[in-house]
Protein backbone atom coordinates (compact mmCIF):
# COMPACT_ATOMS: atom_id res chain seq x y z
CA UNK A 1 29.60 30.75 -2.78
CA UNK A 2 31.79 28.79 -0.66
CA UNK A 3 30.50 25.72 1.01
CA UNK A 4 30.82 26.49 4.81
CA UNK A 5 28.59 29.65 3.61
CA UNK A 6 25.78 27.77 1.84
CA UNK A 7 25.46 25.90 5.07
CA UNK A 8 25.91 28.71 7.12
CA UNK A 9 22.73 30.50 4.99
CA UNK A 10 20.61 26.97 5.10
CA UNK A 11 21.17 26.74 8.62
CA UNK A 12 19.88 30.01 9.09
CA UNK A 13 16.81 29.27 7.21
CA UNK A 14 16.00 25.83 8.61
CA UNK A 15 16.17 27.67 12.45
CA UNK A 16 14.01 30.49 11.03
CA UNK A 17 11.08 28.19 10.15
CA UNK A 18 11.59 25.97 12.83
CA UNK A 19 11.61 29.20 15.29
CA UNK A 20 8.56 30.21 13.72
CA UNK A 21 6.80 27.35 14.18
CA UNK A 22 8.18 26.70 17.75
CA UNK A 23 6.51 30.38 18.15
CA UNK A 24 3.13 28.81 16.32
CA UNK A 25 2.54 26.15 18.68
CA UNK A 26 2.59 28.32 21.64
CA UNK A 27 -0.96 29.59 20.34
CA UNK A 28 -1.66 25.65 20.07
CA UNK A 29 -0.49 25.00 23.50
CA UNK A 30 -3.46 27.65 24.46
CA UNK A 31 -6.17 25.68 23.04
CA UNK A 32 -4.91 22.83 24.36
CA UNK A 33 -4.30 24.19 28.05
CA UNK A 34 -8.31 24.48 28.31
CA UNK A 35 -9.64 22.13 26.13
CA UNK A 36 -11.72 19.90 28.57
CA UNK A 37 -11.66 22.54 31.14
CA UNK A 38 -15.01 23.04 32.74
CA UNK A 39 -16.80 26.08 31.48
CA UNK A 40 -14.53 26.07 28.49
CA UNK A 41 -15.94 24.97 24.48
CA UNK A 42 -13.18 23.72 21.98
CA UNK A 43 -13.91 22.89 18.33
CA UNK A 44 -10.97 21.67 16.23
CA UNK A 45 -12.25 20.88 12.63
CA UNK A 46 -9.84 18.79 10.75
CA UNK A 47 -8.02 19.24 7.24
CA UNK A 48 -9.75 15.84 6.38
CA UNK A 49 -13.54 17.36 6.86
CA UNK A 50 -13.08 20.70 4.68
CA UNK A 51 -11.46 17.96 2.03
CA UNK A 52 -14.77 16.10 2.54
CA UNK A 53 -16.91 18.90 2.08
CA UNK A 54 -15.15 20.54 -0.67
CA UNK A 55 -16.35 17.13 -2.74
CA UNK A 56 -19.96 17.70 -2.66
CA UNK A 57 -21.71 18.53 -5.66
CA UNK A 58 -24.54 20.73 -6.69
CA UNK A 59 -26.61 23.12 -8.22
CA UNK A 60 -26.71 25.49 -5.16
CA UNK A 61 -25.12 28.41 -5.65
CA UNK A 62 -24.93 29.33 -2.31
CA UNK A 63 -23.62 26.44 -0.99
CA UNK A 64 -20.90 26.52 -4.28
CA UNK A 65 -19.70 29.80 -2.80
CA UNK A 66 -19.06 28.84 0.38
CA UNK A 67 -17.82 25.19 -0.77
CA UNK A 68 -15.21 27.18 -2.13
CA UNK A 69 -14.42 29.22 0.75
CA UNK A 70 -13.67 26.41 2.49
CA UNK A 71 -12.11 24.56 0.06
CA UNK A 72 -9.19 26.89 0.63
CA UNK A 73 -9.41 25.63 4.82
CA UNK A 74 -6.92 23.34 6.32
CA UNK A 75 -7.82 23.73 9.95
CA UNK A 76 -10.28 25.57 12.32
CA UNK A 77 -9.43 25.74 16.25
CA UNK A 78 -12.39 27.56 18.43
CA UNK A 79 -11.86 27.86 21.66
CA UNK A 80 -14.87 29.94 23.82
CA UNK A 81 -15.37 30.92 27.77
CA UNK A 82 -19.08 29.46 27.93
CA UNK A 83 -19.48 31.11 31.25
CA UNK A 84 -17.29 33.49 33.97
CA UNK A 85 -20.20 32.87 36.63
CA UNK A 86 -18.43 30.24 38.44
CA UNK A 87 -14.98 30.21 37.04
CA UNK A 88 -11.96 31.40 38.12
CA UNK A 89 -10.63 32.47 34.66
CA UNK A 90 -10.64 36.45 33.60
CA UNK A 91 -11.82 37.12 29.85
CA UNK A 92 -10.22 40.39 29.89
CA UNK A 93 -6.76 38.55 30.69
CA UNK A 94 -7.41 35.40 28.69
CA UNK A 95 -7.86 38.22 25.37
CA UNK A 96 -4.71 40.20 26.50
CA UNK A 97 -2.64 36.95 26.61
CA UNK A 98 -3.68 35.19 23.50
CA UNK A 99 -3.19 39.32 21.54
CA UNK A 100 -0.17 39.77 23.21
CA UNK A 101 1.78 36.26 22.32
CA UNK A 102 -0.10 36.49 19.05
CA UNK A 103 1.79 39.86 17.95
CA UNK A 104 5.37 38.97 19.05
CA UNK A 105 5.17 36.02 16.52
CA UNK A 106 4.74 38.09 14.04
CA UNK A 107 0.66 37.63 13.80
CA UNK A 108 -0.32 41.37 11.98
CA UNK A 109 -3.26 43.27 13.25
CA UNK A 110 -5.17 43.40 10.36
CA UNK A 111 -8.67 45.32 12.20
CA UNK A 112 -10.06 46.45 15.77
CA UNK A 113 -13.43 47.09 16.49
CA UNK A 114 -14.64 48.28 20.10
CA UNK A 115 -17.89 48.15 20.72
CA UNK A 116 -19.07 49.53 24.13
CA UNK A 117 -16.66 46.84 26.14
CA UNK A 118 -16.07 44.23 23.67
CA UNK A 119 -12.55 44.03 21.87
CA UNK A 120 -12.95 42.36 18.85
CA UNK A 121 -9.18 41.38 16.96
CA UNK A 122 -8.10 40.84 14.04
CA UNK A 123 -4.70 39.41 13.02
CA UNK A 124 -3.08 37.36 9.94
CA UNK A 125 -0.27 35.36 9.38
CA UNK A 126 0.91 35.43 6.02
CA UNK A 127 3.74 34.11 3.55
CA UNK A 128 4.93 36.21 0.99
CA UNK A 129 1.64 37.18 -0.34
CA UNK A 130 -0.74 34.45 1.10
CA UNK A 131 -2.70 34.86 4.09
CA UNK A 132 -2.00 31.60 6.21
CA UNK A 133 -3.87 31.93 8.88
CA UNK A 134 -6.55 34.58 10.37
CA UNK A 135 -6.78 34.99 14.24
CA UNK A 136 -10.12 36.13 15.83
CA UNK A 137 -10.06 37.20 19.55
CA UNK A 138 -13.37 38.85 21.27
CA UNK A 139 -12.54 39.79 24.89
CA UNK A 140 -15.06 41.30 27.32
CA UNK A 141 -16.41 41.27 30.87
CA UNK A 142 -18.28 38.13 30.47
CA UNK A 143 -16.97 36.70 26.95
CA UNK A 144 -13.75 35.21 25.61
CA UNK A 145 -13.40 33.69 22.09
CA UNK A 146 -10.58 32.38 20.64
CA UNK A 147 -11.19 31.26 16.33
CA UNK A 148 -7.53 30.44 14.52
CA UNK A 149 -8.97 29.51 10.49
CA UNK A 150 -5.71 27.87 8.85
CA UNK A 151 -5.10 27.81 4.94
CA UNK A 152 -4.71 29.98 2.06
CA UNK A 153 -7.54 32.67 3.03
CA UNK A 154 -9.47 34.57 1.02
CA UNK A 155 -11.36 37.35 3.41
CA UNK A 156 -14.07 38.31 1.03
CA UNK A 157 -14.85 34.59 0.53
CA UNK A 158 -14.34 34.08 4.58
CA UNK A 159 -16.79 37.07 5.32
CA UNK A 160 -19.29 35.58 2.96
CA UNK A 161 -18.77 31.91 4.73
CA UNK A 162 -19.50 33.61 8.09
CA UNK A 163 -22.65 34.56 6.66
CA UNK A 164 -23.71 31.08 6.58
CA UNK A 165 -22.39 29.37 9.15
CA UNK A 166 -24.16 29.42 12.87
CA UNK A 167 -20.61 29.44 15.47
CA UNK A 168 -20.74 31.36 17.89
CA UNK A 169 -18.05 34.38 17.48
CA UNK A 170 -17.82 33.49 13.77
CA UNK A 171 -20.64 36.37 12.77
CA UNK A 172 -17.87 39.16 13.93
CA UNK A 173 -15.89 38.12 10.58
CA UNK A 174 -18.80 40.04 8.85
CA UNK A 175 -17.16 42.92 10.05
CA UNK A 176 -14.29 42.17 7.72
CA UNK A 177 -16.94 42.70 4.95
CA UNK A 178 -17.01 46.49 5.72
CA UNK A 179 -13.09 46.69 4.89
């Protein structure tokens, strides 16, 4: 292969990655536009915390299976509407917004469940065969929750994990469970 074409090809795969990660952070720049904002709760749990918990030792079995459920974590970002009594800001729209930029960068719907008028979503970012990163949106009249769980993702192991853990919006990955 000639040389101007090698470059060509690299230079084509450099500004793929870096246009999918320019596409990434606009879901970051969401979190990040409310976090702080009254009526608004963010959680960001760091890479270095699932490495800390992943170290812990013992007999439990339990605990061992979701130890290794999160061993697999890199990142969790939660963002949730505590309240739309005083606020300005529309769940409905909030859901819509986050779905909508979530699907043209390439974000796969992977499940939708409606229940009476709660949208509950679904989607995956994968490489190859590895899921990278699973999105959770719940959108109703009066509720808006926002979970991004980053790493290599096992969803039988992140359905069990759900189980255990008390987050608000977190129990609707149970519903992966069924699938």
């Amino acid at each position: 292969m000639k040389l101007y074409q090698k470059i060509l090809l690299i230079s084509v795969c450099l500004f793929g990655a870096l246009n999918l990660s320019a596409q990434h952070d606009q879901l970051l720049k969401f979190f990040d536009q409310f976090q702080g904002k009254e009526g608004f709760t963010t959680v960001y749990v760091t890479p270095k915390m699932f490495e800390l918990f992943s170290d812990i030792e013992t007999n439990d079995k339990d605990f061992n299976e979701v130890s290794e459920a999160i061993s697999m974590l890199k990142g969790v970002r939660i963002l949730v509407l505590d309240s739309v009594g005083s606020l300005t800001y529309n769940p409905i729209k909030l859901y819509d917004e986050v779905s909508s930029a979530a699907e043209k960068i390439n974000y796969e719907e992977l499940m939708v469940v409606k229940d009476g008028n709660t949208d509950v979503k679904f989607l995956i970012r994968e490489q190859g065969k590895v899921i990278e990163e699973v999105l959770l949106l719940v959108g109703a009249a009066e509720n808006f929750v926002f979970i991004s769980l980053m790493g290599k993702i096992d969803l039988k192991k992140l359905s069990s994990l759900s189980k255990s853990m008390d987050i608000d919006g977190l129990d609707y990955l149970e519903e992966l469970e069924k699938y």
